[in-house]
N, C-alpha and C. Protein backbone atom coordinates (compact mmCIF):
# COMPACT_ATOMS: atom_id res chain seq x y z
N UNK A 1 3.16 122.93 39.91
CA UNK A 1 2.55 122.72 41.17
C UNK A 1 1.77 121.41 41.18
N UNK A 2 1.61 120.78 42.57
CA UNK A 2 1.19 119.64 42.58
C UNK A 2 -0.24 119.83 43.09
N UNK A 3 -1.41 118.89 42.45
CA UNK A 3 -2.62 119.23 43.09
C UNK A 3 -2.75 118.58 43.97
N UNK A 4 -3.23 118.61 45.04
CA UNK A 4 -3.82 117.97 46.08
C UNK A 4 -4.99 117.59 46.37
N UNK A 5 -5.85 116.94 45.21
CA UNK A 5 -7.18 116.87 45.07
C UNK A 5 -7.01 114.95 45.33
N UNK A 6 -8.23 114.37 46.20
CA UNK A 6 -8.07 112.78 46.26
C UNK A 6 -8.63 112.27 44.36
N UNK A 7 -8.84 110.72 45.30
CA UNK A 7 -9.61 110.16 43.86
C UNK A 7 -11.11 110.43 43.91
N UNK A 8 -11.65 110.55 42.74
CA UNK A 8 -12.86 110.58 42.58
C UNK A 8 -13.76 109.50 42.98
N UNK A 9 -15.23 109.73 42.95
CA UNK A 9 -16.40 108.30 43.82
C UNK A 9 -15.53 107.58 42.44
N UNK A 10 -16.38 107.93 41.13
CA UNK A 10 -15.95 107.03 40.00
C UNK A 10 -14.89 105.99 40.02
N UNK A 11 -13.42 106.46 40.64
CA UNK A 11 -12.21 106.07 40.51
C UNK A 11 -12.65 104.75 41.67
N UNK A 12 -13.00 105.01 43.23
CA UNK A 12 -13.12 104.14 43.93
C UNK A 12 -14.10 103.48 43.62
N UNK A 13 -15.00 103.29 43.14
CA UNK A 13 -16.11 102.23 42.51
C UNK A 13 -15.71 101.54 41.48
N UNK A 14 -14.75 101.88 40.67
CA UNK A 14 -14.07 101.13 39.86
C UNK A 14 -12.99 100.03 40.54
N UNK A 15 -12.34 100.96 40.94
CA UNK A 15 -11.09 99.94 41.79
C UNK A 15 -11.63 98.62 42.69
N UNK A 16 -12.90 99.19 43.78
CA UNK A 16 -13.66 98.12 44.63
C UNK A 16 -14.01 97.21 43.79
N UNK A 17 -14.38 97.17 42.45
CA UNK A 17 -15.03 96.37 41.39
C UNK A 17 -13.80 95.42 41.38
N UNK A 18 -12.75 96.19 40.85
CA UNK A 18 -11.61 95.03 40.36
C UNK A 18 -11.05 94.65 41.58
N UNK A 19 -11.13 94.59 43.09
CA UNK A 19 -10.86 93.92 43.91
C UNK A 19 -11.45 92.68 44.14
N UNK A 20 -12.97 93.21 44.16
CA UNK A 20 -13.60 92.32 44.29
C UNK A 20 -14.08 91.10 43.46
N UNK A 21 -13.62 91.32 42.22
CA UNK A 21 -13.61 90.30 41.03
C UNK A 21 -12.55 89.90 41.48
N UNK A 22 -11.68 90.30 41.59
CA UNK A 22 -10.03 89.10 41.96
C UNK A 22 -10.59 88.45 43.14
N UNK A 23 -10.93 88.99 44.08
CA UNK A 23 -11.10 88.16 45.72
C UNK A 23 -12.36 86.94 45.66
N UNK A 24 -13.31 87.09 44.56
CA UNK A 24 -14.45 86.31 43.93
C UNK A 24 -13.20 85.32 43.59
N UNK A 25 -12.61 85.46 42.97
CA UNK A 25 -11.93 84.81 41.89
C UNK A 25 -10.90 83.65 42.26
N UNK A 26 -10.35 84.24 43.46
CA UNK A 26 -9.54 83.62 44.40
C UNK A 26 -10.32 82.47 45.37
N UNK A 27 -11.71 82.96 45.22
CA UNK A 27 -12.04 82.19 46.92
C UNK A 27 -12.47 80.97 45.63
N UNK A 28 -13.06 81.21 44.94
CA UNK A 28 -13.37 79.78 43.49
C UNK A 28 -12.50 78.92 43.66
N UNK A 29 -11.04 80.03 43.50
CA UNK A 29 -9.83 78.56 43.25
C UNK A 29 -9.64 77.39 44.75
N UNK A 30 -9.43 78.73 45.31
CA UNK A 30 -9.72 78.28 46.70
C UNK A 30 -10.37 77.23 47.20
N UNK A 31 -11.94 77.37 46.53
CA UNK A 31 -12.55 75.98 46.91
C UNK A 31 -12.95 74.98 46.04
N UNK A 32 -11.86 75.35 44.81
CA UNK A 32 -11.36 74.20 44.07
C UNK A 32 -10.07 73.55 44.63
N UNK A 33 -9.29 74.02 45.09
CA UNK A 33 -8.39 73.55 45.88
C UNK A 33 -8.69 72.42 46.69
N UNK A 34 -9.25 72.99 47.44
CA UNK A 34 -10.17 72.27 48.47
C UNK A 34 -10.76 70.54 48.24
N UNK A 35 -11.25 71.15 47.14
CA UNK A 35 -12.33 69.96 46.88
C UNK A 35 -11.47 68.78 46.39
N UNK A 36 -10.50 69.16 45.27
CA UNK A 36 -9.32 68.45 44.54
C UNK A 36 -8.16 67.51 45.64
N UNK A 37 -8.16 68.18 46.66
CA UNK A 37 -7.40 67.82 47.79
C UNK A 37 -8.27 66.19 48.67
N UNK A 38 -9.99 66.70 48.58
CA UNK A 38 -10.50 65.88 49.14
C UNK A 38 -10.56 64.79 48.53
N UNK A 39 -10.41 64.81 47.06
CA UNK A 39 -10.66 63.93 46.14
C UNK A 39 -9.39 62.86 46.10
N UNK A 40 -8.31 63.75 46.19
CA UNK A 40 -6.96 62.34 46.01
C UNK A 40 -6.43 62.37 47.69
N UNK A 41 -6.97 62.91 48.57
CA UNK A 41 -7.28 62.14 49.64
C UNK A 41 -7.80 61.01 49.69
N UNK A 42 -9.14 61.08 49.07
CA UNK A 42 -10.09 59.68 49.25
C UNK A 42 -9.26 58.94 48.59
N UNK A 43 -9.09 59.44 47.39
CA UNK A 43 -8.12 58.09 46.32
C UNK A 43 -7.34 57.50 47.04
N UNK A 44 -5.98 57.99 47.99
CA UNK A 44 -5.41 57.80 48.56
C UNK A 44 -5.55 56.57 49.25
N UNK A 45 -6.31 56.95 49.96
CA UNK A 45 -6.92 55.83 51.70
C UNK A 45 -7.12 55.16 50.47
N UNK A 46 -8.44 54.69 49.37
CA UNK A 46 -8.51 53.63 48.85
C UNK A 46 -7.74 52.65 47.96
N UNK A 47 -6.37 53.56 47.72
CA UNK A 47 -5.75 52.59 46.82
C UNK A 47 -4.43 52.02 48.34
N UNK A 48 -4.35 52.50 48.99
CA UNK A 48 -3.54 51.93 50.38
C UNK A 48 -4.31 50.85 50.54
N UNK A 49 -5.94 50.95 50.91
CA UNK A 49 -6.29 49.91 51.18
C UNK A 49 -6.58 48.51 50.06
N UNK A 50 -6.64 49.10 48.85
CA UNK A 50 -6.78 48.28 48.11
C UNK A 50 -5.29 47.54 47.89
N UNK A 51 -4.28 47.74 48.39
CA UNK A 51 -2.69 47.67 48.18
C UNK A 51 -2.43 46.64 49.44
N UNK A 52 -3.19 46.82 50.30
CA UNK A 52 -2.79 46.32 51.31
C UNK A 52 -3.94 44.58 51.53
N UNK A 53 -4.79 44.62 51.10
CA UNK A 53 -5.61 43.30 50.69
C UNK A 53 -5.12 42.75 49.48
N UNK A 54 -4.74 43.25 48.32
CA UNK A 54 -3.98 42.60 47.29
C UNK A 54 -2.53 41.77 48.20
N UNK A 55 -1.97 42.32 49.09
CA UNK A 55 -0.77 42.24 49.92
C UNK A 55 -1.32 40.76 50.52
N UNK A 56 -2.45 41.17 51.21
CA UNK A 56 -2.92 39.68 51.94
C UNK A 56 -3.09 38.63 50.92
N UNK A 57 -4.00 38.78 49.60
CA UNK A 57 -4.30 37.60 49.15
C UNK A 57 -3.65 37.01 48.50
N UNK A 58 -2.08 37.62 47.77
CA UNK A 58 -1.09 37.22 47.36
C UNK A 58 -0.02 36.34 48.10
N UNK A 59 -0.40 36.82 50.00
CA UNK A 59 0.17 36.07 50.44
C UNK A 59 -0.08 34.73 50.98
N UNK A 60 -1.45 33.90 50.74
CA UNK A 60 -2.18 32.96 50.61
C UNK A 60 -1.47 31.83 49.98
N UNK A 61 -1.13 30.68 50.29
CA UNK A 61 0.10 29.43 50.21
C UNK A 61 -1.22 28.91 48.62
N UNK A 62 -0.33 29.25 48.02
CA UNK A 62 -0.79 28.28 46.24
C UNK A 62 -0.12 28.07 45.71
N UNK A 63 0.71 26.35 45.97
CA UNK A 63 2.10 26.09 44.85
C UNK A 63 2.21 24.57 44.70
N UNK A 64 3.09 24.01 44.72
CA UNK A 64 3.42 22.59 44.88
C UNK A 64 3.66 23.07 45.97
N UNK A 65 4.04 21.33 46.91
CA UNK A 65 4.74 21.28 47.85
C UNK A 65 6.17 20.34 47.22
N UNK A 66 6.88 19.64 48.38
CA UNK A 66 7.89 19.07 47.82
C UNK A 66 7.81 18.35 47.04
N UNK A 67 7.00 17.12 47.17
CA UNK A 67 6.92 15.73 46.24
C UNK A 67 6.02 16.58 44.63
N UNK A 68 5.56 18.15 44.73
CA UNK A 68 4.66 17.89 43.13
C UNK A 68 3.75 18.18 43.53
N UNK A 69 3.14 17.54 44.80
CA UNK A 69 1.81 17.94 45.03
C UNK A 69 0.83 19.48 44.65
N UNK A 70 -0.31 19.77 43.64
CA UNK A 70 -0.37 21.11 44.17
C UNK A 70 -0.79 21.56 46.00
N UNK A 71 -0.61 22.38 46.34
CA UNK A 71 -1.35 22.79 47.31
C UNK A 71 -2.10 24.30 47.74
N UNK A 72 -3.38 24.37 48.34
CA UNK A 72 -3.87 26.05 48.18
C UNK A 72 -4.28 26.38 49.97
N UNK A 73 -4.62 27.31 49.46
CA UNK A 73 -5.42 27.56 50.87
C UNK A 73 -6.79 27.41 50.41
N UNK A 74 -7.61 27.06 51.46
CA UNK A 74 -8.81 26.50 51.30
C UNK A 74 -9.82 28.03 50.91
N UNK A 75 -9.45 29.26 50.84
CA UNK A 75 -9.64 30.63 50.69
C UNK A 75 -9.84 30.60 49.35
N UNK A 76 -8.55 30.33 48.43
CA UNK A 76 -8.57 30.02 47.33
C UNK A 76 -9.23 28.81 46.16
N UNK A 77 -9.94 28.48 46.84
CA UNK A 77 -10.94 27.27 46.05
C UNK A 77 -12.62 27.80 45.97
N UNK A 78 -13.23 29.13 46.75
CA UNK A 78 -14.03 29.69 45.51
C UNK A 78 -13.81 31.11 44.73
N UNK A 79 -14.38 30.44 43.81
CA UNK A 79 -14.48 31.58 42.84
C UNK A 79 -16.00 32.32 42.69
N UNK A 80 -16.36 33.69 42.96
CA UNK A 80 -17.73 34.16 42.81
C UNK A 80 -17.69 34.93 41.71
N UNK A 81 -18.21 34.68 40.64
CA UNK A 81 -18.47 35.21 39.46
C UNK A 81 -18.39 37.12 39.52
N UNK A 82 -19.80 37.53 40.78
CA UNK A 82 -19.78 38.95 40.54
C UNK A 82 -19.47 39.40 41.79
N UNK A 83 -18.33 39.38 42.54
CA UNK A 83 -17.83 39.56 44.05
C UNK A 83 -17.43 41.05 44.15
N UNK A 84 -17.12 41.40 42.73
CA UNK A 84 -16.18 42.77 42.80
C UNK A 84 -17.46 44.15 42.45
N UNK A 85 -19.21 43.40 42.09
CA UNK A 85 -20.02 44.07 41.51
C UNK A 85 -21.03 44.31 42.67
N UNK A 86 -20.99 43.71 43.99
CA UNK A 86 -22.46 43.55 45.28
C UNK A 86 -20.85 42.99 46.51
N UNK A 87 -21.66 43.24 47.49
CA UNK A 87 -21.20 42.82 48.74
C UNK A 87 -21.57 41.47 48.65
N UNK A 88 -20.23 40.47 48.24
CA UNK A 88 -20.50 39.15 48.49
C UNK A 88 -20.04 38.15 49.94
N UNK A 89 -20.58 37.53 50.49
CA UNK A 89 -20.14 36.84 51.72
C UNK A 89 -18.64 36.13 51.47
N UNK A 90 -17.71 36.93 52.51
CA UNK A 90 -17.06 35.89 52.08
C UNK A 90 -15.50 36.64 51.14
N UNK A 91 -15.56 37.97 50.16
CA UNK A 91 -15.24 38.18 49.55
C UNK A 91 -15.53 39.97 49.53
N UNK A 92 -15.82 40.65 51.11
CA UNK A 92 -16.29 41.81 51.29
C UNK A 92 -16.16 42.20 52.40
N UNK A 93 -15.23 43.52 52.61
CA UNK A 93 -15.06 43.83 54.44
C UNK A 93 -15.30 45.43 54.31
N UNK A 94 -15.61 45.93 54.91
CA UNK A 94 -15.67 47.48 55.87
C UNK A 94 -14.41 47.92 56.52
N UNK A 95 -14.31 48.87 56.04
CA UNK A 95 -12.73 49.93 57.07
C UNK A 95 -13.70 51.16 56.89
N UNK A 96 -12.89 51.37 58.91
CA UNK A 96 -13.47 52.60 59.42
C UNK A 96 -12.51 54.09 58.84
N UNK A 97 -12.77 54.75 59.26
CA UNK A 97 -11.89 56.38 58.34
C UNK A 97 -10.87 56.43 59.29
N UNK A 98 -9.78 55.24 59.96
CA UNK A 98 -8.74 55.32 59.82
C UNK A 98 -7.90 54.25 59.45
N UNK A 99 -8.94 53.56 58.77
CA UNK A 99 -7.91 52.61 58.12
C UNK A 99 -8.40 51.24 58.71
N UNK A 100 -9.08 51.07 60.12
CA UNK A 100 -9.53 49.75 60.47
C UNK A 100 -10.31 49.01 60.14
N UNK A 101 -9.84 47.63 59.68
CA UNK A 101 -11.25 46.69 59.28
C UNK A 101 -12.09 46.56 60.33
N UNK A 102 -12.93 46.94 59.69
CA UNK A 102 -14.59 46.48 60.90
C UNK A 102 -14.94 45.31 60.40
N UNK A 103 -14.62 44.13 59.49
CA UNK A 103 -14.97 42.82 59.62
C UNK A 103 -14.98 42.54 58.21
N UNK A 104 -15.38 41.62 58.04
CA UNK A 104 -16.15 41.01 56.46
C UNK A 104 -17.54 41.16 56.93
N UNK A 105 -18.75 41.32 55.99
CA UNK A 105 -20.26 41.71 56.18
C UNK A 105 -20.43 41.86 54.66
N UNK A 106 -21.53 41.94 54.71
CA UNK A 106 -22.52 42.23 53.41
C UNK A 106 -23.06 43.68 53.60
N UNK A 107 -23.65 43.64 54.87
CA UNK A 107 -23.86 44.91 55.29
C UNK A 107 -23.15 45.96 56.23
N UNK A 108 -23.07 47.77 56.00
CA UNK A 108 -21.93 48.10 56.25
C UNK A 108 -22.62 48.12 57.90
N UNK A 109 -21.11 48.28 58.51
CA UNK A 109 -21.83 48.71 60.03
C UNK A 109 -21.68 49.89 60.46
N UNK A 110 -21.86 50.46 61.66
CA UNK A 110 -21.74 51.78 61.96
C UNK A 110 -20.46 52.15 61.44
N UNK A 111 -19.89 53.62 61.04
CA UNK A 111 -18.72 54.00 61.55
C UNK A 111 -17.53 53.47 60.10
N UNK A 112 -18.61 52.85 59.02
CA UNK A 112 -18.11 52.50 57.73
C UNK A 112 -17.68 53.73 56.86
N UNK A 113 -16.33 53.18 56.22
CA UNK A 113 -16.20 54.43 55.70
C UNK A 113 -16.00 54.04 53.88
N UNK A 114 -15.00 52.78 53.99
CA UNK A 114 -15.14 52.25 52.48
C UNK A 114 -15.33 50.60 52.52
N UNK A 115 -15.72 50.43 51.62
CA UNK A 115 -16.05 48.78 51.25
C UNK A 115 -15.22 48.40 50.60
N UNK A 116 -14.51 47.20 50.73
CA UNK A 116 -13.62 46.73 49.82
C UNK A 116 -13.84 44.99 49.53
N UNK A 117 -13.96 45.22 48.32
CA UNK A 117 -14.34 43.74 47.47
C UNK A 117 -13.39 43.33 46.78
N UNK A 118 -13.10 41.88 46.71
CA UNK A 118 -12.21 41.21 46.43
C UNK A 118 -12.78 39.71 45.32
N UNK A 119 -11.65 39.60 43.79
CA UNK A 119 -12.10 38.34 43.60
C UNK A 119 -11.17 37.18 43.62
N UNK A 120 -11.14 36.24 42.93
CA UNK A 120 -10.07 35.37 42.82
C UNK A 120 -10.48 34.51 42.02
N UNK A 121 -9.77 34.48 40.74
CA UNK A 121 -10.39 33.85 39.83
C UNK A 121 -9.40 32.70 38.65
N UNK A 122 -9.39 31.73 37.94
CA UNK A 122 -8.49 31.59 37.49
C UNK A 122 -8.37 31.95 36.53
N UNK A 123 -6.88 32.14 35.82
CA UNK A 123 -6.95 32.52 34.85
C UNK A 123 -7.31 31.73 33.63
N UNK A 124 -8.07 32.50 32.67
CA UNK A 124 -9.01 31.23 31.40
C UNK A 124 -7.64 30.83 30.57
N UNK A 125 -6.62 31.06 30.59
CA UNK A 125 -5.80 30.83 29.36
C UNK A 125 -4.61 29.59 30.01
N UNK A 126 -5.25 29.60 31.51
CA UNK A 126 -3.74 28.48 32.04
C UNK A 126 -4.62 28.35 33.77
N UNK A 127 -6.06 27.89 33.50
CA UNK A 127 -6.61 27.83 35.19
C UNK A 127 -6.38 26.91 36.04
N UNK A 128 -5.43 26.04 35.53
CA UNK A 128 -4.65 25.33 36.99
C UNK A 128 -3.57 26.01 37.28
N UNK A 129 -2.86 26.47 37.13
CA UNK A 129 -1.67 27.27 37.30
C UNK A 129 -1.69 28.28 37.86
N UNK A 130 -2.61 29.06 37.37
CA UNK A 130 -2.33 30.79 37.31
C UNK A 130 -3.87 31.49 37.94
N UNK A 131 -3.88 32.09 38.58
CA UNK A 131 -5.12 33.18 39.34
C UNK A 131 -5.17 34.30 38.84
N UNK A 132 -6.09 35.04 38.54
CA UNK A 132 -6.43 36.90 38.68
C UNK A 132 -7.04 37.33 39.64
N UNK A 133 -5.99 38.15 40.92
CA UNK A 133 -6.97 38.78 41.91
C UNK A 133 -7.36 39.66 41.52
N UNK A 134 -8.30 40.32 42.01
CA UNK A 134 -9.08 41.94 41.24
C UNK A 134 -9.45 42.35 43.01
N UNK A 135 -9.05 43.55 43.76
CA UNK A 135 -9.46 43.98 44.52
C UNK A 135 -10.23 45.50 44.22
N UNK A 136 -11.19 45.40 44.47
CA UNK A 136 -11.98 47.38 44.47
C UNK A 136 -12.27 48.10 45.96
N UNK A 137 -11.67 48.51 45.96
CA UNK A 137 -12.07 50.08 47.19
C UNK A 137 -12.74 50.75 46.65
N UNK A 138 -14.09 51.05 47.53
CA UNK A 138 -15.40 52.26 46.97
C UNK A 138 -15.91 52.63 48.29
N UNK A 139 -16.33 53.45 48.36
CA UNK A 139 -17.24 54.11 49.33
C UNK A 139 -18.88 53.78 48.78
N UNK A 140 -19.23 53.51 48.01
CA UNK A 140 -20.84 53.33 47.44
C UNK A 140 -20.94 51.86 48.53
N UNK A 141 -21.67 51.78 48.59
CA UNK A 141 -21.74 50.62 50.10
C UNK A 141 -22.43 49.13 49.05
N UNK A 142 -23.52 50.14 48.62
CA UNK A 142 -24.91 48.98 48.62
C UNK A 142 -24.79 49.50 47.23
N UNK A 143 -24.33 49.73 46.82
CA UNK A 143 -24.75 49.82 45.10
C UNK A 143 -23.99 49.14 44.11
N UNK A 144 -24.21 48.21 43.05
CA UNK A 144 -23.88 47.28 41.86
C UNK A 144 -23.06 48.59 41.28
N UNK A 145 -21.87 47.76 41.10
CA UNK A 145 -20.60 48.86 41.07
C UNK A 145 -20.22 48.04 39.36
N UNK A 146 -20.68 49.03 38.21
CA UNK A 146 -19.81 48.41 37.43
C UNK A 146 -18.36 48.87 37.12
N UNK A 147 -18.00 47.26 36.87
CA UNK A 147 -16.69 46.92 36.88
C UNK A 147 -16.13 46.58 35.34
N UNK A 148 -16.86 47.58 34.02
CA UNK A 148 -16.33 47.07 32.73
C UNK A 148 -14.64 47.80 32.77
N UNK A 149 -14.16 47.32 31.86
CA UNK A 149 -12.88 47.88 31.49
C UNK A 149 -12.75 49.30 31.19
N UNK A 150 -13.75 49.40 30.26
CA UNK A 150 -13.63 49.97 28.97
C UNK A 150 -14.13 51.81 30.06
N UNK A 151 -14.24 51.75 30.88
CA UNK A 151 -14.29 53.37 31.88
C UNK A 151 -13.68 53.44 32.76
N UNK A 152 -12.74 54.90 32.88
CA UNK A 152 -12.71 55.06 33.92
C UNK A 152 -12.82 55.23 35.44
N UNK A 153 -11.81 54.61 35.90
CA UNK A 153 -13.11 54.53 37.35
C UNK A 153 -12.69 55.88 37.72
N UNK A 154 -14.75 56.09 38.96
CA UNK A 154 -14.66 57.11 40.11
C UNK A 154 -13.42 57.59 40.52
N UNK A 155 -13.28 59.10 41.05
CA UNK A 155 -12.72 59.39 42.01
C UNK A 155 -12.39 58.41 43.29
N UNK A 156 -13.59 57.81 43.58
CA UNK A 156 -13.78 57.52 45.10
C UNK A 156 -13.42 56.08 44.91
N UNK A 157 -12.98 55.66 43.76
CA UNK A 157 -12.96 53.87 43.79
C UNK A 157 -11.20 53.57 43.49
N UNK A 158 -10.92 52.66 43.98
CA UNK A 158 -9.10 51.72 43.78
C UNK A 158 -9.39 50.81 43.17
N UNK A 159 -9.20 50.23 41.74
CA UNK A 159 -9.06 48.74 41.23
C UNK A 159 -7.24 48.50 41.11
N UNK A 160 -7.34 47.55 41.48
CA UNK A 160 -6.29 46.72 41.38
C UNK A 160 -6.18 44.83 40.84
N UNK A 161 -5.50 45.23 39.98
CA UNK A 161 -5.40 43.68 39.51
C UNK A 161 -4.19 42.83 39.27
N UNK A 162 -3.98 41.55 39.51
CA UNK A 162 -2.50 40.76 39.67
C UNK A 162 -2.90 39.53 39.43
N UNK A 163 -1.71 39.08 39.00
CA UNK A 163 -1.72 37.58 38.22
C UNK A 163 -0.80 36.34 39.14
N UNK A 164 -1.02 35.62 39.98
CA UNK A 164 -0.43 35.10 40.39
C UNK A 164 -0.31 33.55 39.80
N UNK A 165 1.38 33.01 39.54
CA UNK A 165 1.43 31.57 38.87
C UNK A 165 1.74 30.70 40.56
N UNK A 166 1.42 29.63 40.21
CA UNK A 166 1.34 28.21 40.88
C UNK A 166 3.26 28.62 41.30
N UNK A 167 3.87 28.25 41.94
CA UNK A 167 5.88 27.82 42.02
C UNK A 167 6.07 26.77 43.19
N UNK A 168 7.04 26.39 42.76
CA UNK A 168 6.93 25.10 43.54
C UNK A 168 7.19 25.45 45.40
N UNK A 169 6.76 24.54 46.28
CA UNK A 169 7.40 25.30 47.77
C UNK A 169 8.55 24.67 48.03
């Protein structure tokens, strides 16, 4: 014969326990999910934008012309030592959170979402010839961003770096 008796309190206070440790357990991942998503989001937007100013300054006229001559763009004749470390004039613009430049500035303006710094430098081993751009995307606005090698960067930051040689036009 079959009994027809339910579960005991015991039995359901146990079971609610192990629901509720899984559903704890779930909403964690959950808003690890979450957060991980926001993170190579940001990466995202900043290495597009950092992809897309490397795009511009590569495309900047630095070669011979016909006769030998070198020739540059007048863009390319300074070099600022720490451009990629402070908002330097000149070498620093603002994009809004969809992607639009709000200008070059030092300071961000309303509606800023990342800063992107740029250098241009020559290279020490051949500096008539040859350049190193270094572009960084960060969201830190106003803060001395170091730029050693030797760490990984932020979540929230894009470095990009390229070597461009002199070719004739």
């Amino acid at each position: 014969m079959l009994s027809a008796r339910g579960f005991s309190l015991l039995e359901v206070l146990i079971a609610t326990t192990i629901v509720a440790v899984a559903l704890t357990a779930l909403a964690e991942l959950f808003s690890l999910a979450i957060n991980a998503n926001r993170a190579a989001k940001t990466l995202t937007i900043a290495t597009v934008l950092a992809v897309e100013k490397m795009e511009q300054l590569r495309s900047l006229t630095w070669g011979f012309d016909a006769s030998g001559v070198p020739v540059a763009d007048p863009r390319l004749a300074t070099f600022p030592f720490d451009a990629l470390r402070r908002n330097t004039s000149g070498f620093c613009d603002f994009v809004g959170a969809n992607g639009q430049s709000l200008g070059e500035a030092t300071t961000p303006p309303a509606g800023a979402i990342y800063v992107r710094r740029w250098s241009i430098e020559p290279l020490p081993s051949d500096p008539a010839n040859a350049l190193v751009f270094q572009v960084l995307v960060t969201q830190r606005f106003n803060q001395s961003v170091d730029v050693a090698a030797n760490r990984p960067p932020p979540a929230d930051e894009a470095r990009l770096v390229s070597v461009r040689a002199r070719q004739a036009m």
